[in-house]
C-alpha atoms as a PDB file:
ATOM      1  CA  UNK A   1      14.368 -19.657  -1.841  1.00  0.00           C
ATOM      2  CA  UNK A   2      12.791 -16.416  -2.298  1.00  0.00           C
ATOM      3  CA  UNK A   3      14.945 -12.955  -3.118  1.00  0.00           C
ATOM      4  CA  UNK A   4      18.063 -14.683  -1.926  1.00  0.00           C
ATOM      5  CA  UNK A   5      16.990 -15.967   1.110  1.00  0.00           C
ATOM      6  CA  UNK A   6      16.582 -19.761   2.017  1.00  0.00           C
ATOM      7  CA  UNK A   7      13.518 -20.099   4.876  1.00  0.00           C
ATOM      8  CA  UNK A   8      10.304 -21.266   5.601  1.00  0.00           C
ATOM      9  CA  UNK A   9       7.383 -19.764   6.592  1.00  0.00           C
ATOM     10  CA  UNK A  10       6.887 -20.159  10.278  1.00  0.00           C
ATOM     11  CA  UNK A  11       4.733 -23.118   9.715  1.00  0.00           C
ATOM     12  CA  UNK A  12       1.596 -21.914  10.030  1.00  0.00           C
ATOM     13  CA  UNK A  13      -1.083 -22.187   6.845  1.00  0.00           C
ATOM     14  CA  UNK A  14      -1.190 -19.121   5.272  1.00  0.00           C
ATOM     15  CA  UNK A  15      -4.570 -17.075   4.992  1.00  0.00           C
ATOM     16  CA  UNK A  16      -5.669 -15.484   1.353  1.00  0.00           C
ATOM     17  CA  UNK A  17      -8.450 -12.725   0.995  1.00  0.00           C
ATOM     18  CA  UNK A  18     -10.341 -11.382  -1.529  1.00  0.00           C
ATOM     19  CA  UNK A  19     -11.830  -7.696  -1.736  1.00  0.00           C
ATOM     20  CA  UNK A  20     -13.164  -5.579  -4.159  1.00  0.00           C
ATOM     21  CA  UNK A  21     -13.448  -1.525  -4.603  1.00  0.00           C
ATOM     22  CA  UNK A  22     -15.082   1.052  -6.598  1.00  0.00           C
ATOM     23  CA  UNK A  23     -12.893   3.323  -8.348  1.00  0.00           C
ATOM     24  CA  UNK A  24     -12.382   6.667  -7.043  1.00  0.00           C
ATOM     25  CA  UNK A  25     -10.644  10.234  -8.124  1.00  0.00           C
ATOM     26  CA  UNK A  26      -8.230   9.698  -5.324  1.00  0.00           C
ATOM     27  CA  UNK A  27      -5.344   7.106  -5.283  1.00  0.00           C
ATOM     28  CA  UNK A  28      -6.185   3.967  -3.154  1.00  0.00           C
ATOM     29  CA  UNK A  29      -4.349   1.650  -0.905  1.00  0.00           C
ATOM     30  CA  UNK A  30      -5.446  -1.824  -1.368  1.00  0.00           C
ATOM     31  CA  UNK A  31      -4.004  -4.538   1.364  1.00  0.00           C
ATOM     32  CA  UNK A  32      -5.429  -7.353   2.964  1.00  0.00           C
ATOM     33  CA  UNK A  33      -6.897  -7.130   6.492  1.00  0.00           C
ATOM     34  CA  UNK A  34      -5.239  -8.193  10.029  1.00  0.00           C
ATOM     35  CA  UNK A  35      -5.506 -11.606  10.199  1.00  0.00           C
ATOM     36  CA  UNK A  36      -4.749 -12.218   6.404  1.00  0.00           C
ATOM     37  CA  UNK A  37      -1.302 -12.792   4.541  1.00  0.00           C
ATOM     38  CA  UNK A  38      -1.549 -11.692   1.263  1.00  0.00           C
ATOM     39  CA  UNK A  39      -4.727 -10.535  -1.511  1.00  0.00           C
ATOM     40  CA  UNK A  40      -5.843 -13.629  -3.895  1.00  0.00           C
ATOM     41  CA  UNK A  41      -8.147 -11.132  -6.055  1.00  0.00           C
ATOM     42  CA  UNK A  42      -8.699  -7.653  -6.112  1.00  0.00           C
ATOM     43  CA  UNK A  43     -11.914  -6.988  -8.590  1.00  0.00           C
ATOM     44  CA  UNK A  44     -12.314  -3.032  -9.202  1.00  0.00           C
ATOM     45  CA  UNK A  45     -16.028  -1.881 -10.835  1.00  0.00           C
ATOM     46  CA  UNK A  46     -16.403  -0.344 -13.827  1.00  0.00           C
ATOM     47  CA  UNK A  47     -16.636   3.428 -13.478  1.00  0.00           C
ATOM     48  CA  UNK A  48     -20.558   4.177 -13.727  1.00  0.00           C
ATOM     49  CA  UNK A  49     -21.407   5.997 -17.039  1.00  0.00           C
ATOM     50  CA  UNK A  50     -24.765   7.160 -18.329  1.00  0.00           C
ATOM     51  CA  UNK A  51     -25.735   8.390 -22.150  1.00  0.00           C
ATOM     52  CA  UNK A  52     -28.727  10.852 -22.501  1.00  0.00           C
ATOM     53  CA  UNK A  53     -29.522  12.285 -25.864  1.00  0.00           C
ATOM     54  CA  UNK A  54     -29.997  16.385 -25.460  1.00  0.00           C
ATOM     55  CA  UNK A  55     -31.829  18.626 -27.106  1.00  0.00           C
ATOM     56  CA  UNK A  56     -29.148  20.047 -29.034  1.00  0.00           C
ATOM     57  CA  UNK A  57     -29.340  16.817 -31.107  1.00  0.00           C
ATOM     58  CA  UNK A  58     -26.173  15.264 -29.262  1.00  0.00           C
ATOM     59  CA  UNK A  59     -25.761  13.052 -26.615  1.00  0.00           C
ATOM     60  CA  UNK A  60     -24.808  14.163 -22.931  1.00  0.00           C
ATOM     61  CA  UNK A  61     -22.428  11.468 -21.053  1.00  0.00           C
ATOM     62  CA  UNK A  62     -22.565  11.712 -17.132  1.00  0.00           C
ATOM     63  CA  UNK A  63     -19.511  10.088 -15.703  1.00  0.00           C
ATOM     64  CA  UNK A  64     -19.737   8.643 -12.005  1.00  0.00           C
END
């Protein structure tokens, strides 16, 4: 039974996919392709960042 509703699921084996993304400033839709039922894994990458020391004596962080 799943949300109320007694059933099965037409029989057929079901079909899992993995993906992975790389973060991004704009929102992102992640869904399994045609031909697949439902995500097993989604792995997202770290955001790239990058430490420099400047000449001011501090350290300059480039994000990206």
């Amino acid at each position: 039974m799943l949300l109320g509703v007694t059933g099965v699921y037409g029989g057929e084996s079901i079909n899992a996919q993995a993906k992975s993304a790389t973060p991004s400033f704009t929102q992102q839709t992640i869904q399994p392709d045609d031909g697949y039922d439902y995500l097993s894994a989604v792995t997202i990458a770290a955001i790239p960042v990058a430490y420099a020391d400047n000449a001011a004596g501090g350290r300059t962080v480039t994000i990206g």
